[in-house]
Structures are given as C-alpha cells and as structure tokens.
C-alpha atoms as a PDB file:
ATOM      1  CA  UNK A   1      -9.074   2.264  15.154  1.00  0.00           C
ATOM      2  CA  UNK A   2      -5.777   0.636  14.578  1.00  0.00           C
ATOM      3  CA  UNK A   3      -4.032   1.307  11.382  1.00  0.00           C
ATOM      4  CA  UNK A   4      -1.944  -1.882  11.818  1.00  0.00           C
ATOM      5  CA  UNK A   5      -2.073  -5.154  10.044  1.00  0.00           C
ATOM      6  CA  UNK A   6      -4.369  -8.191  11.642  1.00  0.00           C
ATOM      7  CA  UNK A   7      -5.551 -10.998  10.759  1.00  0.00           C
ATOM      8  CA  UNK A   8      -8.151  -9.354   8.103  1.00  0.00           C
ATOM      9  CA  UNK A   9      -5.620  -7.606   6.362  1.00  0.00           C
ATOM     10  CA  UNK A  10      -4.505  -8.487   2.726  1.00  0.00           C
ATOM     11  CA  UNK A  11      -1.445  -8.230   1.615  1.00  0.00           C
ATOM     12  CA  UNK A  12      -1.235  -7.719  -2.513  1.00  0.00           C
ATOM     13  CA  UNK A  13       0.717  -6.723  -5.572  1.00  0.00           C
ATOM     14  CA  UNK A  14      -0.121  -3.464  -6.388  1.00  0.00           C
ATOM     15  CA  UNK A  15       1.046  -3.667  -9.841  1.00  0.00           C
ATOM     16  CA  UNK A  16      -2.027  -6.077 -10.330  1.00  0.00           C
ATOM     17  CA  UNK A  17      -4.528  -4.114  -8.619  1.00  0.00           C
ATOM     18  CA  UNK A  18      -6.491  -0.926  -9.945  1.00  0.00           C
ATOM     19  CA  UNK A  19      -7.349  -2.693 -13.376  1.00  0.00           C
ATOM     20  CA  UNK A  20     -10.146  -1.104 -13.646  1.00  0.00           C
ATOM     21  CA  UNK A  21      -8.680   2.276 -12.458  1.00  0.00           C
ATOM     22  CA  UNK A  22     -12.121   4.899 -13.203  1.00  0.00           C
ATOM     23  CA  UNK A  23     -14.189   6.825 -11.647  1.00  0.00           C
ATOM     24  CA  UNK A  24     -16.607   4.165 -10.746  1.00  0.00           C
ATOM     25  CA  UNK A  25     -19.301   5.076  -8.527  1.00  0.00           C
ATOM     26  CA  UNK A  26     -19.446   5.225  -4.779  1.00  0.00           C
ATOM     27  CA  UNK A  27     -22.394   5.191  -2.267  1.00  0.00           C
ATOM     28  CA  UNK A  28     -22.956   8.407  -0.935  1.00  0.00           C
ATOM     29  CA  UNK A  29     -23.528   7.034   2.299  1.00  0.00           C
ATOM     30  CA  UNK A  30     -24.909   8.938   5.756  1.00  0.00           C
ATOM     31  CA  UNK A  31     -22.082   7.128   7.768  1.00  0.00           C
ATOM     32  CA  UNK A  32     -18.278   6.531   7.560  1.00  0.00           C
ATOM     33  CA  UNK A  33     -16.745   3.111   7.096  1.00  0.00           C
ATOM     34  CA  UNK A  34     -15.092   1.780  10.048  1.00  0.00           C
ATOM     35  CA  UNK A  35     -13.017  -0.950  11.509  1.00  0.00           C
ATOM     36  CA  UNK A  36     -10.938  -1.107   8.699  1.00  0.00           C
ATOM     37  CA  UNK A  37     -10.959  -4.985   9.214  1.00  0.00           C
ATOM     38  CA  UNK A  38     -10.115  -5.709   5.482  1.00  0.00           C
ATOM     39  CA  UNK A  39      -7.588  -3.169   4.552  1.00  0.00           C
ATOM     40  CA  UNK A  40      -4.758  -3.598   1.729  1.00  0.00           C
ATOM     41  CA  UNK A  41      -1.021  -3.520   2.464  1.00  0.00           C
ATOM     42  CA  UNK A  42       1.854  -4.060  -0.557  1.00  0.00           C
ATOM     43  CA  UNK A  43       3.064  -7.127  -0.416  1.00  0.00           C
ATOM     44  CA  UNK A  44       6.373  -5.814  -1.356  1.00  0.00           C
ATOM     45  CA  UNK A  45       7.067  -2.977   1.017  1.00  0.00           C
ATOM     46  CA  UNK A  46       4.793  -3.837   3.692  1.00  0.00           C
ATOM     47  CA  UNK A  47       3.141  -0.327   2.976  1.00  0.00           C
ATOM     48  CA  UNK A  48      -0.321   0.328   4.333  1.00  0.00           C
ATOM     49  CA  UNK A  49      -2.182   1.554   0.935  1.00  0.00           C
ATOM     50  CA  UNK A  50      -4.421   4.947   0.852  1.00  0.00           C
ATOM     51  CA  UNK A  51      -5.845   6.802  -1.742  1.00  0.00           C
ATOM     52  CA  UNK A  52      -7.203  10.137  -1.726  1.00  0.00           C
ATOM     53  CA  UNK A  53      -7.774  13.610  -3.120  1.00  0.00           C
ATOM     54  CA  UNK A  54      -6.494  16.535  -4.037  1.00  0.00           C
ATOM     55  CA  UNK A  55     -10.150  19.078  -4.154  1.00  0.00           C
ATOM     56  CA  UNK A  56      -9.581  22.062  -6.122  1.00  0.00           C
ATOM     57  CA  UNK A  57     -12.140  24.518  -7.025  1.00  0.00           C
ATOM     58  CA  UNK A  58     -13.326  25.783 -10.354  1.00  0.00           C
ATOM     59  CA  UNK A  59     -10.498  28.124 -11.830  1.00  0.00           C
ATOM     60  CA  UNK A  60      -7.725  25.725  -9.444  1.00  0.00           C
ATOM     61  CA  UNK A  61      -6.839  28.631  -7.263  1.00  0.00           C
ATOM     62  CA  UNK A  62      -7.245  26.667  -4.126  1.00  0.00           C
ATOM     63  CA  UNK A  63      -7.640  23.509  -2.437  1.00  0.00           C
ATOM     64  CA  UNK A  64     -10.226  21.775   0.061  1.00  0.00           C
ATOM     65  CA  UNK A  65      -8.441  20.989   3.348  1.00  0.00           C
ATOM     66  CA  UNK A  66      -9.567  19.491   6.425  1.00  0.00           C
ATOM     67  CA  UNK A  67      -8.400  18.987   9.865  1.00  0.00           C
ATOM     68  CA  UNK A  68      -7.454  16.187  11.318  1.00  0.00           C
ATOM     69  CA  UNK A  69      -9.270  13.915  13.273  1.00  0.00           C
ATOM     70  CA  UNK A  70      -6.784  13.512  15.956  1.00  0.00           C
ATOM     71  CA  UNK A  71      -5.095  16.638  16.227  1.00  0.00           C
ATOM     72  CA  UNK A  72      -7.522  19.662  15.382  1.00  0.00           C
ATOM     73  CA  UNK A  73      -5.473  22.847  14.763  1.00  0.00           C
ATOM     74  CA  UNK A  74      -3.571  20.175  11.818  1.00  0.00           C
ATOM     75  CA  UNK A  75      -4.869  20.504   8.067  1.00  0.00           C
ATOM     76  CA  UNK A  76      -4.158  17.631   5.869  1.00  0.00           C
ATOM     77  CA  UNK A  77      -6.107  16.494   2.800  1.00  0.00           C
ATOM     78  CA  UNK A  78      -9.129  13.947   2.275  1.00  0.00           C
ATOM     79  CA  UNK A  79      -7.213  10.428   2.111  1.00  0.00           C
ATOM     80  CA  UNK A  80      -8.360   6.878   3.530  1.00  0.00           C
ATOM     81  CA  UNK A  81      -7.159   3.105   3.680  1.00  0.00           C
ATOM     82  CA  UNK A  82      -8.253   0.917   0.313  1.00  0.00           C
ATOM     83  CA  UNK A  83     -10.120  -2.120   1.391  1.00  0.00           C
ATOM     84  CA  UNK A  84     -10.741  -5.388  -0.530  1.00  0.00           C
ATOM     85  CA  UNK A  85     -13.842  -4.280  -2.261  1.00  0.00           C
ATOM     86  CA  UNK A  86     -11.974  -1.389  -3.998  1.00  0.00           C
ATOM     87  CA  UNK A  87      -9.044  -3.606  -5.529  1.00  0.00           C
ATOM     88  CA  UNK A  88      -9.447  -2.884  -8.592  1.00  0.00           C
ATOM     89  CA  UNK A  89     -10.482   1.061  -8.451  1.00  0.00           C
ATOM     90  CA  UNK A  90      -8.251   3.128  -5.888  1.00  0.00           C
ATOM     91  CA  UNK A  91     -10.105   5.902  -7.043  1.00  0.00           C
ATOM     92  CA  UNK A  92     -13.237   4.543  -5.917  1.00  0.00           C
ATOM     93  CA  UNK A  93     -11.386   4.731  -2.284  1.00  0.00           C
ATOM     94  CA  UNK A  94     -10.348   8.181  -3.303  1.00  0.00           C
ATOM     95  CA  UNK A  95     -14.161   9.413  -3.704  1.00  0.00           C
ATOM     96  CA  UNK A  96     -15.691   7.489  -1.457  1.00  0.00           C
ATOM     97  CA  UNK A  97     -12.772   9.089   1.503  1.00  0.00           C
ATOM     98  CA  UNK A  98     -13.295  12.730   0.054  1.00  0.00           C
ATOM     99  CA  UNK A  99     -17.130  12.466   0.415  1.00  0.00           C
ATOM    100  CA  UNK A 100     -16.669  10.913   4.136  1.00  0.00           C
ATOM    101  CA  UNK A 101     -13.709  13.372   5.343  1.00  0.00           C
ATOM    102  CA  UNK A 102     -14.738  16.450   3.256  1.00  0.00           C
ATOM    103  CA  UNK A 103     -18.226  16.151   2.258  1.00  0.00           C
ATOM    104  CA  UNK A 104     -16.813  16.930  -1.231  1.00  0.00           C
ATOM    105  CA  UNK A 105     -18.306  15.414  -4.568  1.00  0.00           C
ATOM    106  CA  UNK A 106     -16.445  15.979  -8.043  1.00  0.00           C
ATOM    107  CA  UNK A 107     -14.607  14.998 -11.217  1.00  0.00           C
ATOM    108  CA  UNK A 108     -11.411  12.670 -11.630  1.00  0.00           C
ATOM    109  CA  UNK A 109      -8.774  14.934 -13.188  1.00  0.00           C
ATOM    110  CA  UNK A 110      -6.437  12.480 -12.894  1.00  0.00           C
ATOM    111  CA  UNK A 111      -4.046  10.718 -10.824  1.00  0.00           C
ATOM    112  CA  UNK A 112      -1.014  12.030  -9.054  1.00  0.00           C
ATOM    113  CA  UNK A 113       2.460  10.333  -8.315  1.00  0.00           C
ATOM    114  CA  UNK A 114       2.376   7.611  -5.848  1.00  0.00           C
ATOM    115  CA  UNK A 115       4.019   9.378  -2.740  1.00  0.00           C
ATOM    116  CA  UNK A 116       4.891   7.392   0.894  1.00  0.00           C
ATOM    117  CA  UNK A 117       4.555   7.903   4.338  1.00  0.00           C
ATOM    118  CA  UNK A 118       8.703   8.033   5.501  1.00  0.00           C
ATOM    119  CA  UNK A 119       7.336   8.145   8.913  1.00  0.00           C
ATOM    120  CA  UNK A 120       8.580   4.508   8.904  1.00  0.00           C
ATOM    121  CA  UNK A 121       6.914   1.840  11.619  1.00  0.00           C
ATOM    122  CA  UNK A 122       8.416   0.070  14.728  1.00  0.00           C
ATOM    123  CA  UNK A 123       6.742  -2.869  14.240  1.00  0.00           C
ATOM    124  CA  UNK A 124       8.634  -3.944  10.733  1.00  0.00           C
ATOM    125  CA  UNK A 125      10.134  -7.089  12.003  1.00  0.00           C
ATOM    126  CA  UNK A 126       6.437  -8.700  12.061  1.00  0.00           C
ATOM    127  CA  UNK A 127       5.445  -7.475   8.942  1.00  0.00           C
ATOM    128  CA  UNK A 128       5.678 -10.024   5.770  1.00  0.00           C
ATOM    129  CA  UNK A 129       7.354  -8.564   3.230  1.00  0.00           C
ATOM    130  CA  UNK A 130      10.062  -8.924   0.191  1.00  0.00           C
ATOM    131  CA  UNK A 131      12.595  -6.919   0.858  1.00  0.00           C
ATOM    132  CA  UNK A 132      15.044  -7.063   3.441  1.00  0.00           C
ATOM    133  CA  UNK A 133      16.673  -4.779   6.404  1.00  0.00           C
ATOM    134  CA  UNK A 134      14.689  -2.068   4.899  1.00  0.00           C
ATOM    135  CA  UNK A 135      12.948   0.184   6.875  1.00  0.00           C
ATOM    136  CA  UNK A 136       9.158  -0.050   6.001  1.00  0.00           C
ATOM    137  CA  UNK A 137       6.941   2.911   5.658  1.00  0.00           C
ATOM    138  CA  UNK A 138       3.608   3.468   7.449  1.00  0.00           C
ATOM    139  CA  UNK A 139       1.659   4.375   3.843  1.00  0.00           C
ATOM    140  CA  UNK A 140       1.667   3.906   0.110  1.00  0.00           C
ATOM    141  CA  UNK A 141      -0.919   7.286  -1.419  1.00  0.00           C
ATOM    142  CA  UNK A 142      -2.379   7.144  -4.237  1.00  0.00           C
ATOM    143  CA  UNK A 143      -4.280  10.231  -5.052  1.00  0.00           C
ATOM    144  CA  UNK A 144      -5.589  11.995  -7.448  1.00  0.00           C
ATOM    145  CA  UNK A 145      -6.905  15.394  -8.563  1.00  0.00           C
ATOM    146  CA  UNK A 146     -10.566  16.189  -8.304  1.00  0.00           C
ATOM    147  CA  UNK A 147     -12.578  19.297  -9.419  1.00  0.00           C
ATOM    148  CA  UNK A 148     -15.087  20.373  -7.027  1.00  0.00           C
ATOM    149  CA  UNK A 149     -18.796  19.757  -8.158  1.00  0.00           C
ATOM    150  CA  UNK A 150     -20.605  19.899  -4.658  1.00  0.00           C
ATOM    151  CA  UNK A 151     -19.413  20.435  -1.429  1.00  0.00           C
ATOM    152  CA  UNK A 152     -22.279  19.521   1.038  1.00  0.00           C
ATOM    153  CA  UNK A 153     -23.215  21.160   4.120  1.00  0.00           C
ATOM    154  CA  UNK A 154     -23.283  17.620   5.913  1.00  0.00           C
ATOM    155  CA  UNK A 155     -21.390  14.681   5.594  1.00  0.00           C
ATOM    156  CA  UNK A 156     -20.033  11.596   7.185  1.00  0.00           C
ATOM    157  CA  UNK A 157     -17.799  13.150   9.329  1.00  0.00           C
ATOM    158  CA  UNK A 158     -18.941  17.050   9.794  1.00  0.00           C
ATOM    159  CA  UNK A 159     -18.651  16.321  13.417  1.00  0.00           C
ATOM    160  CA  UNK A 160     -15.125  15.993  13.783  1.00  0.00           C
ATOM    161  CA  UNK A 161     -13.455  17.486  10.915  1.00  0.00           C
ATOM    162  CA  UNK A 162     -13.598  21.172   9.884  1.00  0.00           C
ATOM    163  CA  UNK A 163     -12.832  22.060   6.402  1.00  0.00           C
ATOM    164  CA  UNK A 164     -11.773  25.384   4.431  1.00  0.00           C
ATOM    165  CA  UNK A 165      -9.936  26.424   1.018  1.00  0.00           C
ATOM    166  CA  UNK A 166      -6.273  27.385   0.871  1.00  0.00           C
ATOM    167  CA  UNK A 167      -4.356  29.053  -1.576  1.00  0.00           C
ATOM    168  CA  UNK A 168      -1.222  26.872  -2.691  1.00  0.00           C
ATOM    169  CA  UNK A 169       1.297  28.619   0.145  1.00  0.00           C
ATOM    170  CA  UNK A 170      -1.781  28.716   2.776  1.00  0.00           C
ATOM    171  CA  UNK A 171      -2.243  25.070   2.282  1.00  0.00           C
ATOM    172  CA  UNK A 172       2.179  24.224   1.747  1.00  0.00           C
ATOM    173  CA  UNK A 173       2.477  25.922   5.201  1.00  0.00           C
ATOM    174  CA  UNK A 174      -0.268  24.169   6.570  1.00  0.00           C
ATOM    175  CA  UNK A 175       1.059  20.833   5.608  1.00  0.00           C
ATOM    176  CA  UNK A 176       4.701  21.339   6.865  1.00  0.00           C
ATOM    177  CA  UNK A 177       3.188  22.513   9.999  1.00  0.00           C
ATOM    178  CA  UNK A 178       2.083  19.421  10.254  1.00  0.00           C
ATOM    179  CA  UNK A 179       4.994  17.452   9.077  1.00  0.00           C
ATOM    180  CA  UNK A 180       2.860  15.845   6.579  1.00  0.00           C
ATOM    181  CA  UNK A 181       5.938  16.238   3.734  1.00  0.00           C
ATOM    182  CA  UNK A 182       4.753  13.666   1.464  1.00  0.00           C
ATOM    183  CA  UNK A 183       1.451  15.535   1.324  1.00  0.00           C
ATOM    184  CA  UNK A 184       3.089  18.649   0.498  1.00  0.00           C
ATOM    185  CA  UNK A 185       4.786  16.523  -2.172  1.00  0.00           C
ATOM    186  CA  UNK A 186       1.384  15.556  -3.466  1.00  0.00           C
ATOM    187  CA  UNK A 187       0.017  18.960  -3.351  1.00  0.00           C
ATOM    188  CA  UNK A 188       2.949  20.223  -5.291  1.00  0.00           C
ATOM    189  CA  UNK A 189       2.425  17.902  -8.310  1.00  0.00           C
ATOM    190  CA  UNK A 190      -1.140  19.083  -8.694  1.00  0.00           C
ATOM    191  CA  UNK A 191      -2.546  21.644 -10.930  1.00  0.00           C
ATOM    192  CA  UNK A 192      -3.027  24.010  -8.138  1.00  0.00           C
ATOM    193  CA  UNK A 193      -2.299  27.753  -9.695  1.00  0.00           C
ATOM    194  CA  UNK A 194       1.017  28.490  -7.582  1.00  0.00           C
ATOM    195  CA  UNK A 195       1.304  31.763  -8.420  1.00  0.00           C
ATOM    196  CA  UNK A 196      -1.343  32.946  -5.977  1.00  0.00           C
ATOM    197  CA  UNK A 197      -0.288  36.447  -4.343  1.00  0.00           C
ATOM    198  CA  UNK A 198       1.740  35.609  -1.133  1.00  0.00           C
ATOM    199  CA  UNK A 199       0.787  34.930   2.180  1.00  0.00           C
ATOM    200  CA  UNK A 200       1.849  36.747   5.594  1.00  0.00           C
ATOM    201  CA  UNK A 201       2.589  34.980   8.799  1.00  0.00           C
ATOM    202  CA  UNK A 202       2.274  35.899  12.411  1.00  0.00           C
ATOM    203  CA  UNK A 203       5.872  36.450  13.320  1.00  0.00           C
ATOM    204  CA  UNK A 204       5.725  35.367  16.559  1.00  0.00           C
ATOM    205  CA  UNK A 205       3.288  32.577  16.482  1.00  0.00           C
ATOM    206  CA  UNK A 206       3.892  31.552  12.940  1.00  0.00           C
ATOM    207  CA  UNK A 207       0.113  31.744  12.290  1.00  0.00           C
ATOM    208  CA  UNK A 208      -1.320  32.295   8.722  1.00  0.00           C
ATOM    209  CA  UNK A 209      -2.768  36.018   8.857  1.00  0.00           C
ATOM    210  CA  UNK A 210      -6.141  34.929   6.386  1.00  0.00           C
ATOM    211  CA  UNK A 211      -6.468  38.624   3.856  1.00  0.00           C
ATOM    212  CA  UNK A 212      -9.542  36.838   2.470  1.00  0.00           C
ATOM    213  CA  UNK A 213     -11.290  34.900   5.406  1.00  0.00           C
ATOM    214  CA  UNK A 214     -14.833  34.831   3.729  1.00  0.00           C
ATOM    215  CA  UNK A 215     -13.868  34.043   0.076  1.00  0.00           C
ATOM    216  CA  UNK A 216     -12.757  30.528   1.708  1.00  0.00           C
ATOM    217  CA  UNK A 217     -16.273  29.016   1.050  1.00  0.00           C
ATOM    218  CA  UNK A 218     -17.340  27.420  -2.063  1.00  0.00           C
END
C-alpha cells in the first residue's frame, strides 16, 4: 500500500475541512479499509493528513499501544490516512483507525495539537504545493484523546498487530525506540497521569523490564 500521492489523491485546505469536527459515528466494520485510493494531502505543505488516537483507560494511568504493522517489536499508537468521505470529521478517521488498528471503542476527550511527521519525503519536487524550497513532511496528525469504553477481543486487524497498555515512561520509551518523536510529542500533550512510579530497563539490551505484566489488560 503506497502512502504516496496518485492520481486519486486530493489535495485541500485544511483550515476548511473538519466543519463538522464530532464524534460522528463510524461503521464498526469486520474488515480494514484499504487502497487508500482517495486519501487527503494539505494543499499547503504537501503533508499527507492522519488522524488518530490517543486510548487511555479509566483513571488515565496508561495508554493502548500497538505494534506496528511493518516492523513488529515497534509500538506506536492507533493513527490512519483521512479520506474524502471524512472531510469534514477527522475524528471520524480517528475512531474508525482506533477500532481497525486497536480494536478499541470509546469517548472523544478532545483533540490534541496538530503534530508532523519531520521524517521529510524525497519525492517533494513532484508534489504541488504553496510553499517553496521547503522541505515537505511525510504527515500532518491530528489526534485526539479517547477514553476506553470497549476494547474487543477481535478486530480488523488482530492478525497483524498486537496491542498492550503502557504507563506514560513504558509507552515514551517505546516511542523513541522507535523514532516516532512526533508521537512522543502527542503522547506528551495528553492527559496521561505522568507521575506513574518509574520504569527499569535492561541495561544491556535496553529492554523495558514489565513489574506488572498482567495488569496490562483492560
């Protein structure tokens, strides 16, 4: 699945999209979207745009992760491309995502700081945008904090994504790990209770020693 503009893709202003910025409903559907053949990019920064969640759990101790799709010992959180039908709801793309990725159902807290992807693309030359000799980055998140309601024991994607709760510095390491620094960004600016009792490391492998292995279900 290429992440890459074609001729499908739809280049807008994002200022003008999300009017209608709720929790409007999503399909709970058996299957994951895919192709991606109508996906939105910002018109001014040639950003791809995603939206996503941040899942916390009742008393915001912890948050849902899940690993990646393409590299599994990397945890990330629940994020997706916005396609044409979600224009004007991101956080329909945000739900809709977390239920495919995560299997995770909740409520809209609210909406976190737009964050990007510095990871910036090779192929900016071909991509139409306003601003020039700038370097253009790969994505434009928009997500937003959700309070867990159901976690399901299947889901869209349960066959290639693993998921589990970490503490704020369980899930910060995780995320640098992964060089995912704009997620880490995100994370920060949540409600997530930071002052969770510190983690310990593996000194030689740099692998999170788990005190609490099966309190990490919901």
């Amino acid at each position: 699945m290429s992440l890459m503009p074609d001729k499908d893709s739809i280049y807008v202003d994002v200022e003008e999209c999300n009017s209608a910025d709720r929790a409007t409903k999503f399909e709970k559907t058996l299957e994951a979207r895919e192709g991606r053949k109508h996906q939105l990019f910002n018109k001014k920064t040639g950003a791809r745009l995603v939206a996503g969640c941040v899942v916390l759990n009742p008393d915001h101790s912890k948050v849902l992760m899940i690993s990646s799709a393409k590299h599994k010992d990397r945890w990330i959180l629940p994020k997706g491309g916005i396609e044409s039908d979600e224009i004007d709801s991101f956080r329909k793309t945000a739900s809709r995502e977390t239920w495919e990725e995560a299997g995770a159902v909740g409520k809209i807290l609210g909406k976190l700081p737009v964050a990007e992807d510095l990871r910036y693309r090779k192929d900016s030359k071909n991509i139409p945008t306003t601003i020039e000799n700038e370097k253009i980055p790969r994505s434009e998140f928009h997500f937003y904090e959700m309070e867990i309601q159901e976690l399901c024991d299947k889901w869209p994607e349960m066959e290639n994504r693993s998921r589990k709760w970490c503490t704020y510095q369980e899930a910060k390491h995780e995320l640098l790990k992964a060089k995912r620094y704009e997620l880490a960004e995100v994370l920060g600016e949540s409600r997530i209770r930071k002052d969770c009792t510190n983690v310990k490391f593996d000194e030689h492998s740099n692998v999170l020693l788990d005190k609490e292995p099966a309190k990490d279900t919901y």
